[in-house]
Protein backbone atom coordinates (compact mmCIF):
# COMPACT_ATOMS: atom_id res chain seq x y z
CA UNK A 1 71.43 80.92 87.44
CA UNK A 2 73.80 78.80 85.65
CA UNK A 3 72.35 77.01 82.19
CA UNK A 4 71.72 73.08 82.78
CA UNK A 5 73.24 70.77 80.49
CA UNK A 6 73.47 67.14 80.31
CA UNK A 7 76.30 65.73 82.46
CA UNK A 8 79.06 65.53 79.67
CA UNK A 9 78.31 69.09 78.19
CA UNK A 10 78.46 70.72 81.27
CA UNK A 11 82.21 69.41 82.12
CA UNK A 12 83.34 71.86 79.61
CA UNK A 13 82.09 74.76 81.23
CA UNK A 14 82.53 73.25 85.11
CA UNK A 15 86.26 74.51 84.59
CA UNK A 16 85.83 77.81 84.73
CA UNK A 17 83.24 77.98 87.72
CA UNK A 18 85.21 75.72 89.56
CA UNK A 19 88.17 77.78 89.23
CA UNK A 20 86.49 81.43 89.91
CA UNK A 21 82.93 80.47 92.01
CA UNK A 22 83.46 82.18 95.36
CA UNK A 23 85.98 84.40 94.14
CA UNK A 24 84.16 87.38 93.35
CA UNK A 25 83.81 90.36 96.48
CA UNK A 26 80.96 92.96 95.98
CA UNK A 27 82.91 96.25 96.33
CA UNK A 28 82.41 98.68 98.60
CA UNK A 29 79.22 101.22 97.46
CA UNK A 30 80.84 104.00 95.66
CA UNK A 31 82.04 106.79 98.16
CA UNK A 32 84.06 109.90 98.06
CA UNK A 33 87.70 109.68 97.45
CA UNK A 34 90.41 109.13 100.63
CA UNK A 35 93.09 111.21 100.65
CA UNK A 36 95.99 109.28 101.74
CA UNK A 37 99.48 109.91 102.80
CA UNK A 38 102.94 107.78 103.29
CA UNK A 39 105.56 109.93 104.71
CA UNK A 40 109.02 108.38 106.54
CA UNK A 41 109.15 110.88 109.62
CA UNK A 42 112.61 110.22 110.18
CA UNK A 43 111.51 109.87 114.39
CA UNK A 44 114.61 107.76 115.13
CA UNK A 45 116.46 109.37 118.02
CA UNK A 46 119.58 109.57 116.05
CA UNK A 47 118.11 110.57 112.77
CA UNK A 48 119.03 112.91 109.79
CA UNK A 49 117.53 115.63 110.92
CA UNK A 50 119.26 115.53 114.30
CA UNK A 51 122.71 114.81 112.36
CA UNK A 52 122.29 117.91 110.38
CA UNK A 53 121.97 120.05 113.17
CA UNK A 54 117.97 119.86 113.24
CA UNK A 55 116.41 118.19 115.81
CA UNK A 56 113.19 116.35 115.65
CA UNK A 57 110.22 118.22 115.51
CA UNK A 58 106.87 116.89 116.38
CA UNK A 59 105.05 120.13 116.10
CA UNK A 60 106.83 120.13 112.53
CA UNK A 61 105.51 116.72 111.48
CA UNK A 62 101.55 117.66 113.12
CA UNK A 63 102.16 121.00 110.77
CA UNK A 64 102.61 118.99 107.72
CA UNK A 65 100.30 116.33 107.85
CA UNK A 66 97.55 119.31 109.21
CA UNK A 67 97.91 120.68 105.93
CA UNK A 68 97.83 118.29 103.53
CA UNK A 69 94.17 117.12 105.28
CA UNK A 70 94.96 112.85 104.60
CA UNK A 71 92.16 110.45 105.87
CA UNK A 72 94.60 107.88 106.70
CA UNK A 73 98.64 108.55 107.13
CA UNK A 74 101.13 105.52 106.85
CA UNK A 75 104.26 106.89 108.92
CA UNK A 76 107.56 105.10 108.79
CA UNK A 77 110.34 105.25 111.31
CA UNK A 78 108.22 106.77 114.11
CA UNK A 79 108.76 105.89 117.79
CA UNK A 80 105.64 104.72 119.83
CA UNK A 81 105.61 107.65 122.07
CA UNK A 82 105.31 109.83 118.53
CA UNK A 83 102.45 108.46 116.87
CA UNK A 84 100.45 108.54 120.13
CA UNK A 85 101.37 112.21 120.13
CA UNK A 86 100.60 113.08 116.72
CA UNK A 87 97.14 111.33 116.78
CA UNK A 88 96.41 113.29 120.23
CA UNK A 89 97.50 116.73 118.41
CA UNK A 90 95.58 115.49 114.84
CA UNK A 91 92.66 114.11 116.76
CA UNK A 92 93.53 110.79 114.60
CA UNK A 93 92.97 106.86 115.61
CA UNK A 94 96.64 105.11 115.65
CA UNK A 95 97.46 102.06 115.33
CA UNK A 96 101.65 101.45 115.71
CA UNK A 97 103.43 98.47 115.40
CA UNK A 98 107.43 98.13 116.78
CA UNK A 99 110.15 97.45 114.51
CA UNK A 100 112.81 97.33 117.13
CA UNK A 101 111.36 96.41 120.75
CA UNK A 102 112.54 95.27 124.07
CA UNK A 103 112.71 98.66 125.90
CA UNK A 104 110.87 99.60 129.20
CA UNK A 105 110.97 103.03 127.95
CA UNK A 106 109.59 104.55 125.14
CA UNK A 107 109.05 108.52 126.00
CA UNK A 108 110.50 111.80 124.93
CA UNK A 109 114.43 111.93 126.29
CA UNK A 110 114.42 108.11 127.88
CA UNK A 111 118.41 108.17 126.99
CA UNK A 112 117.40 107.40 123.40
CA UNK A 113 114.87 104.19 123.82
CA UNK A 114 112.52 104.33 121.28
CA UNK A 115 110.01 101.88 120.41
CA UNK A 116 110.64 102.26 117.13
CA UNK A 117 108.15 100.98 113.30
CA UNK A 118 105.62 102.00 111.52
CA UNK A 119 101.87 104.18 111.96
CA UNK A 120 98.69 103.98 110.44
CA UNK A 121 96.95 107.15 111.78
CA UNK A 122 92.72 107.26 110.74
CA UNK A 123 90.62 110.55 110.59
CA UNK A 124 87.41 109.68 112.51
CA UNK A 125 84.89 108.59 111.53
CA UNK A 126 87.01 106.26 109.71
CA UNK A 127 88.05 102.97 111.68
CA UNK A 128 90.72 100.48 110.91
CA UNK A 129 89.62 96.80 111.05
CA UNK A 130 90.89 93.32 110.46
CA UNK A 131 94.34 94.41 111.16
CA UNK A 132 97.32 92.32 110.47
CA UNK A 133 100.86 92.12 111.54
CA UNK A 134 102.99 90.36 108.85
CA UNK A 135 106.73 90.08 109.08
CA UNK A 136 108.97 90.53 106.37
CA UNK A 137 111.84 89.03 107.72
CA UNK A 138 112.52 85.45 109.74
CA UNK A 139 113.32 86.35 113.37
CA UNK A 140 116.36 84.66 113.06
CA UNK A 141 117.76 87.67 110.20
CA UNK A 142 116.72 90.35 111.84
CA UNK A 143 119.76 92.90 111.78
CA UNK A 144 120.66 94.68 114.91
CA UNK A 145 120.35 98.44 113.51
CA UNK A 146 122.16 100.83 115.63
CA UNK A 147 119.62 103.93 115.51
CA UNK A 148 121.48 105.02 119.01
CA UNK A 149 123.65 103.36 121.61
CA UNK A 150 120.93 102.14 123.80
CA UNK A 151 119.51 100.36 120.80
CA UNK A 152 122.79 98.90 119.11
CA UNK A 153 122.59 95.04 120.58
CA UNK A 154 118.62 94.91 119.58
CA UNK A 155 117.47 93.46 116.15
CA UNK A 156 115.37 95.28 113.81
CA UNK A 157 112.26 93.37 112.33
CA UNK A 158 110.60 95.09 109.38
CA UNK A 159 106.81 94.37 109.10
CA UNK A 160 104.27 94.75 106.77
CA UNK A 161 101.01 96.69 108.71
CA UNK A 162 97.36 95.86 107.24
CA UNK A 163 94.04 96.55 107.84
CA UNK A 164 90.44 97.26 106.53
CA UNK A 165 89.44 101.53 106.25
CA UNK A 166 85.70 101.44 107.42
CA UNK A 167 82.92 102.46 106.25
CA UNK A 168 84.53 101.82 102.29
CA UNK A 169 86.13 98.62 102.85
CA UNK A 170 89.39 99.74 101.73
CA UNK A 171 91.97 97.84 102.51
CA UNK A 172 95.65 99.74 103.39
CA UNK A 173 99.03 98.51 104.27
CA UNK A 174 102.03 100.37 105.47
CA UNK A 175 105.41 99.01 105.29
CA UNK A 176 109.09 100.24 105.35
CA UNK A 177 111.72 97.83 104.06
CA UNK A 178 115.09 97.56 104.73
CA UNK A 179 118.63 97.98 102.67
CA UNK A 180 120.37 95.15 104.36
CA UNK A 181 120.73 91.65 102.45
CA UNK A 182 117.44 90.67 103.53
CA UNK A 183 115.65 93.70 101.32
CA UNK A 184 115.17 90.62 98.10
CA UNK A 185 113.27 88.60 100.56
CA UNK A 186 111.47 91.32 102.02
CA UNK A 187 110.43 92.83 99.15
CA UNK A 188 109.39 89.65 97.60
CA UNK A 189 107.44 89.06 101.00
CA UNK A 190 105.71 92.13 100.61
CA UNK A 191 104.37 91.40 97.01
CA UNK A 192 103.01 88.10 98.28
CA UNK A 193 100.86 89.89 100.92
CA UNK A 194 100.10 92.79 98.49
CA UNK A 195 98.69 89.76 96.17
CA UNK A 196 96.62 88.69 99.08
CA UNK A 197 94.67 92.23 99.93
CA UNK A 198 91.06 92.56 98.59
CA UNK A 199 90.62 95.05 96.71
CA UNK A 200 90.43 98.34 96.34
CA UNK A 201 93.95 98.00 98.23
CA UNK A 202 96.35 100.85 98.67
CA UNK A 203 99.96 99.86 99.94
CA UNK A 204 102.04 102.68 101.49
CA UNK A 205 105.53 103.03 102.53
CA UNK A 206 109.27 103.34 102.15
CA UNK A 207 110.14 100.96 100.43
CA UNK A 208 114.09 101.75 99.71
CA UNK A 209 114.08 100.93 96.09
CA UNK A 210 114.03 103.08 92.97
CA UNK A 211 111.25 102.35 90.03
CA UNK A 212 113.94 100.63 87.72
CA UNK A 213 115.06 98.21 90.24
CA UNK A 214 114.88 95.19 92.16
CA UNK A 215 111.50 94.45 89.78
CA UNK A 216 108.95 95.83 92.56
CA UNK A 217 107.28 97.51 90.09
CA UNK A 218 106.43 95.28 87.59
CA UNK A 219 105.54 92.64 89.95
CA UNK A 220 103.06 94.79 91.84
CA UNK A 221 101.90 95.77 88.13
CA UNK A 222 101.18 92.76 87.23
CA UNK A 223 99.41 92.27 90.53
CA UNK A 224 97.14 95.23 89.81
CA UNK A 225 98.61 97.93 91.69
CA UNK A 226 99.80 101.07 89.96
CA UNK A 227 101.93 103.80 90.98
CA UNK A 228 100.05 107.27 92.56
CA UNK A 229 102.74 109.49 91.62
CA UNK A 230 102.94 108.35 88.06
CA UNK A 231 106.12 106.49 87.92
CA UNK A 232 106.39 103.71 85.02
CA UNK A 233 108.27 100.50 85.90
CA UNK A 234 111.58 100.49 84.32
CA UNK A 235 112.30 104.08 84.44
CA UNK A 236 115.05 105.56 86.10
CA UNK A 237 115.34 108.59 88.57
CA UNK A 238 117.12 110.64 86.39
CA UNK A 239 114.26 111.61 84.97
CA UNK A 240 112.90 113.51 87.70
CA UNK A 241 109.28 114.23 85.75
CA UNK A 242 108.51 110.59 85.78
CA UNK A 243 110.28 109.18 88.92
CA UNK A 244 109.09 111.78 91.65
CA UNK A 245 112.18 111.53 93.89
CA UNK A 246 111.69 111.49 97.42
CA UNK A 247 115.08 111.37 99.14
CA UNK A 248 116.40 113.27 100.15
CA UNK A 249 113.63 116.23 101.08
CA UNK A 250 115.85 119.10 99.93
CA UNK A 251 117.03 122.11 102.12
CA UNK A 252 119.67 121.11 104.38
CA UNK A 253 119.23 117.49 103.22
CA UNK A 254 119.87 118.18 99.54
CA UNK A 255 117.55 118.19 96.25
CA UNK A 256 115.65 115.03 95.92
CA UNK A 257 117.65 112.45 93.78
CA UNK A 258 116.00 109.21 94.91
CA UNK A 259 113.08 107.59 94.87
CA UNK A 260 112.54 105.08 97.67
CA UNK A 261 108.30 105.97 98.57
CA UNK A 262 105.34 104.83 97.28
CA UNK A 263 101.62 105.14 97.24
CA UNK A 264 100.48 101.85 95.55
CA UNK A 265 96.82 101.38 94.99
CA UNK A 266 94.80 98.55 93.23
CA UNK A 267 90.84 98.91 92.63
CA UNK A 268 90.96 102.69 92.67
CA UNK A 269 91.27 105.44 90.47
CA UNK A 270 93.98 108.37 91.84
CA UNK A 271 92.73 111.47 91.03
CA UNK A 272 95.02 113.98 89.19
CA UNK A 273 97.98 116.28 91.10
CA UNK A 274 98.49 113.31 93.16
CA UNK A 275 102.27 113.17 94.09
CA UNK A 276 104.89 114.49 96.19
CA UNK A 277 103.81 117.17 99.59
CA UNK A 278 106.15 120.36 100.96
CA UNK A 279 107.07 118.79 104.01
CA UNK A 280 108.54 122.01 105.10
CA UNK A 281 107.33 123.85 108.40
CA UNK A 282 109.03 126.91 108.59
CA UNK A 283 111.14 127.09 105.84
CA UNK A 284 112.92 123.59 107.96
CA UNK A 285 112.48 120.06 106.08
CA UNK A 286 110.25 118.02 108.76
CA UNK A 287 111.84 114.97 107.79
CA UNK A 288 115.14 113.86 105.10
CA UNK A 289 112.04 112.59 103.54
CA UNK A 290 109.55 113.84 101.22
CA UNK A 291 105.75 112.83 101.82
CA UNK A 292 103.50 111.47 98.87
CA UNK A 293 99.91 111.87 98.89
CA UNK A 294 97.18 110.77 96.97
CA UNK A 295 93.23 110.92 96.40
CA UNK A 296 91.85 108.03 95.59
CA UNK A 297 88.30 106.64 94.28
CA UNK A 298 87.26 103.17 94.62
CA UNK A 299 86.49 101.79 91.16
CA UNK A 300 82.72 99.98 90.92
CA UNK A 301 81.52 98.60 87.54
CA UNK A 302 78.23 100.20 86.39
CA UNK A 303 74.87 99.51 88.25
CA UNK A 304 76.91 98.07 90.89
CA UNK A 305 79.74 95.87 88.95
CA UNK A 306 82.35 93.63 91.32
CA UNK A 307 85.91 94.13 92.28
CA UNK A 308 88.41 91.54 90.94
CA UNK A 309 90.14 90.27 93.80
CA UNK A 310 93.50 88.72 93.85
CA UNK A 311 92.18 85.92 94.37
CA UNK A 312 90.38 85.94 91.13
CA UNK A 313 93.70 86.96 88.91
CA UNK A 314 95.45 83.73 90.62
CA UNK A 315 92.77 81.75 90.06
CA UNK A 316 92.42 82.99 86.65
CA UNK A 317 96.48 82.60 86.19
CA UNK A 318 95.66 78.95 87.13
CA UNK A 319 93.68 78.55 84.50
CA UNK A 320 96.40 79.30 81.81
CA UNK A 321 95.59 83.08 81.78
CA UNK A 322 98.61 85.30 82.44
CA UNK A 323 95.76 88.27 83.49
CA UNK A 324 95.78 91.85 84.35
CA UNK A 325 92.66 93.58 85.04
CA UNK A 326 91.88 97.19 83.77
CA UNK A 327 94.50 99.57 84.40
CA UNK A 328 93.33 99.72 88.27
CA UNK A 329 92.97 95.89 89.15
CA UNK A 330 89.18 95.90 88.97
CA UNK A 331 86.48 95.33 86.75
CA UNK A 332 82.98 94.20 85.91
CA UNK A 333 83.69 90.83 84.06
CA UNK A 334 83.03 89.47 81.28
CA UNK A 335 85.18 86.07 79.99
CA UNK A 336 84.37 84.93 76.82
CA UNK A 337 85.53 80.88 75.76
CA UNK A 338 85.86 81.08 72.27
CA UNK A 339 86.35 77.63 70.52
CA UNK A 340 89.44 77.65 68.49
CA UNK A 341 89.36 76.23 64.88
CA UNK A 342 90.09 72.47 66.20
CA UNK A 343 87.58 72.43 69.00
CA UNK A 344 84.99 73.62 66.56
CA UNK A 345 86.14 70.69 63.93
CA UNK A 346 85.89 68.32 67.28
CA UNK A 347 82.24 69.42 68.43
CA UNK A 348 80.95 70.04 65.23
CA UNK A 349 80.17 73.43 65.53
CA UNK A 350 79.45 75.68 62.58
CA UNK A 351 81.99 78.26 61.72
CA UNK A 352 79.26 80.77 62.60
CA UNK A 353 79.07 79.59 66.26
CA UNK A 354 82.60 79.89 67.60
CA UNK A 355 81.58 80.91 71.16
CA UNK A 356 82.00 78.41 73.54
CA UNK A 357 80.28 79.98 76.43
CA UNK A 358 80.34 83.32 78.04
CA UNK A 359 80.87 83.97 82.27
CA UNK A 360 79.54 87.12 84.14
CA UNK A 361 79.15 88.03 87.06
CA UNK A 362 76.16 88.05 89.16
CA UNK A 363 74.86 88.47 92.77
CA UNK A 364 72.70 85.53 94.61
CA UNK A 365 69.73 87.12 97.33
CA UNK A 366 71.85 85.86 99.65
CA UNK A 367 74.96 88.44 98.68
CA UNK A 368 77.45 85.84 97.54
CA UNK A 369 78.41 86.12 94.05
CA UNK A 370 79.00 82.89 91.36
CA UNK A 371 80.14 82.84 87.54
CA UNK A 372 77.03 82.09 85.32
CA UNK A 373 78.00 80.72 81.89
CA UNK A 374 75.84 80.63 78.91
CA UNK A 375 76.60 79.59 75.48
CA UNK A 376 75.10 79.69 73.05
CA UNK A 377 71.99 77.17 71.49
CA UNK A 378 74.54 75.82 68.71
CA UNK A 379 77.19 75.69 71.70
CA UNK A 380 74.88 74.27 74.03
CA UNK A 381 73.85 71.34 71.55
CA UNK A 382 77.64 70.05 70.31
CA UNK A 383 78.28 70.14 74.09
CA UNK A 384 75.27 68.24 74.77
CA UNK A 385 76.52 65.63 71.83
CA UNK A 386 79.71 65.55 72.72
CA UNK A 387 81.45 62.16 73.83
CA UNK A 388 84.06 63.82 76.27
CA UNK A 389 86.46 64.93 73.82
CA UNK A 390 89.48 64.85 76.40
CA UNK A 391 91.26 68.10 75.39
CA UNK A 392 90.38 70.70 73.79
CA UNK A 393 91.57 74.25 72.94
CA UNK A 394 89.87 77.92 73.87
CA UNK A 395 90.97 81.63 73.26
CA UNK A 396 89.62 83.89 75.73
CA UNK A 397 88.72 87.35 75.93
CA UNK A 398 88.12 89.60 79.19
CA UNK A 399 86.36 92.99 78.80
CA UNK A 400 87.11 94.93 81.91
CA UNK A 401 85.33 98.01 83.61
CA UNK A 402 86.02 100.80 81.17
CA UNK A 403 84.77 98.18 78.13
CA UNK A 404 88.54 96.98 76.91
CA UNK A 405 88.62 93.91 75.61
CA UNK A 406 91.93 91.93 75.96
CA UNK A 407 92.54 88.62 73.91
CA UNK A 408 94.48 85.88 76.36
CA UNK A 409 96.50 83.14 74.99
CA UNK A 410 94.62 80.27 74.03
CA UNK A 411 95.05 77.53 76.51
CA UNK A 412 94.07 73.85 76.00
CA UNK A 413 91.63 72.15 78.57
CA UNK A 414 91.14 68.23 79.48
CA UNK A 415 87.54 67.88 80.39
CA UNK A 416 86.75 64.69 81.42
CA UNK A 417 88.45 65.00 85.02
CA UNK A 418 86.28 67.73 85.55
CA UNK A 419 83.24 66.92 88.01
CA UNK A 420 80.03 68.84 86.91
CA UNK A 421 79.12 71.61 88.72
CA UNK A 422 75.58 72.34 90.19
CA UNK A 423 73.27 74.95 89.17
């Protein structure tokens, strides 16, 4: 429980539960890893394969993901009737979700009518929950995308795919984005949901941009997410060790020059080798895309720690406190207010005493978790004397999961708006 303190003290430390109570989500118990994979299938009716002489290959696709053994698959540019296939062949859930609609038909041959988006396929037992349609563009810019003749005159609307992976509580998103004008507002779009996902999170998809541009990287960086196949933001394809191209898949398609897929994850740890998959079947490139795949492990603080949510980073970010959590977007929290020189001068604290209060986390019986702060007796005392000082100034510390301790700017508070919060 929180420490009492007479009304004026406890404004000071009101701020921070005010701005983080609530915002805490117990993580899922620690489980194996998931093995996920984002691969663009190239389904299209008119697609590469089929304009370099190769035409599209279900059995091909079903051989690929067979191997590689993924708990959940994020497919991009599948037709309806293709995903339904694949999950009957894979003995997978599916869940698909039209990019381009409007037809009557959607089957093999239907004079080139294909219902045509994006596929999150689930290994039972898994289940996908919660899920979530969210566009990326305004239905008034959708581009009419002339995949075939039949499907020339009909707009394509990219959307972002979400759900929750149960039992876990992991939360994936598959997405392909555009290369029209709209791919800036899409992509910005798509870091604004990303932002919004408990975590652990993993986003997959094609999303048409290379590491060192368009800023998706840093922005889902500084979000939390990090890249499965190792890429750092800022660093070009040319170097092929870092970037893991993906386009095109090689063979008849070329070598792989491009990068344009991603496995993003936030709140997990990917386990080594992760990275690109043969997509071969045959000695024949499935797709004129590579797959990625990766194993990933939620992360859980010891003896049960929380996940930081998004939520909590904005809310921290509100505060003053331009935050990134751990190298994997979640931790076990600690934030530490220490008084800066002037506040100490201002509450009369001792040189000796410059903690202002310290915030954990902790679970109520009831499962919902709250910020406790506790400062210490000399802390607790100048607070107790104090005569609202109006504004004062802290430094803060975080110590994340793995023990790293990062010092935040220092950020200057006005207490006496702040209504006191109960224990």
């Amino acid at each position: 429980m929180p420490v009492a303190f007479p009304s004026r003290g406890r404004r000071a430390v009101a701020t921070l539960v005010a701005l983080l109570a609530g915002s805490f989500a117990a993580p899922a118990a620690a489980s194996a890893a998931v093995r996920v994979v984002s691969w663009n299938i190239a389904g299209s009716p008119t697609n590469a394969r089929v304009k370099a002489g190769l035409p599209f290959d279900p059995a091909a696709v079903a051989t690929v993901i067979r191997r590689t053994r993924p708990d959940v698959v994020g497919l991009q540019e599948v037709c309806g009737w293709q995903a339904t296939a694949l999950a009957g062949t894979l003995g997978y859930a599916v869940w698909h979700v039209s990019a381009i609609t409007g037809f009557a038909d959607d089957r093999p041959g239907a004079a080139g009518r294909c219902d045509y988006g994006n596929a999150l396929l689930v290994r039972p037992p898994l289940t996908l929950d919660e899920r979530v349609v969210t566009p990326l563009v305004d239905p008034g810019s959708c581009k009419a995308d002339a995949r075939t003749v039949a499907q020339a005159r009909l707009p394509e609307c990219r959307v972002l795919q979400t759900g929750v992976l149960n039992p876990g509580g992991v939360h994936v998103a598959n997405v392909h984005v555009g290369v029209d004008a709209t791919a800036p507002a899409q992509l910005r779009r798509l870091v604004r949901r990303a932002a919004e996902l408990t975590v652990p999170a993993v986003l997959l998809g094609d999303d048409n941009v290379q590491p060192d541009r368009a800023g998706l990287a840093p922005r889902l960086a500084a979000r939390g997410f990090l890249d499965a196949a190792g890429a750092l933001p800022g660093l070009p394809c040319g170097d092929t060790s870092g970037c893991a191209p993906t386009f095109p898949s090689g063979g008849a398609f070329g070598a792989p020059l491009l990068r344009a897929d991603y496995v993003w994850h936030s709140g997990t740890r990917a386990r080594r080798g992760a990275g690109r998959v043969d997509t071969t079947a045959a000695g024949v490139p499935a797709s004129d895309h590579l797959a990625l795949f990766a194993d990933l492990r939620p992360v859980v603080g010891p003896s049960g720690g929380l996940a930081v949510t998004p939520r909590i980073l904005r809310n921290l970010r509100q505060f003053g406190l331009p935050v990134t959590v751990g190298t994997a977007g979640a931790a076990a929290v600690t934030v530490t207010l220490a008084a800066t020189p002037k506040t100490v001068r201002t509450l009369g604290l001792s040189r000796g005493t410059p903690v202002l209060a310290t915030a954990t986390a902790g679970r109520t019986s009831a499962g919902h978790v709250r910020l406790a702060l506790k400062p210490p007796p000399a802390a607790a005392r100048a607070l107790a004397r104090a005569r609202d000082p109006g504004r004062f100034t802290l430094s803060t510390t975080l110590t994340d999961v793995e023990g790293r301790r990062t010092r935040l700017p220092t950020r200057t508070i006005t207490l006496h708006a702040v209504r006191p919060v109960a224990p």
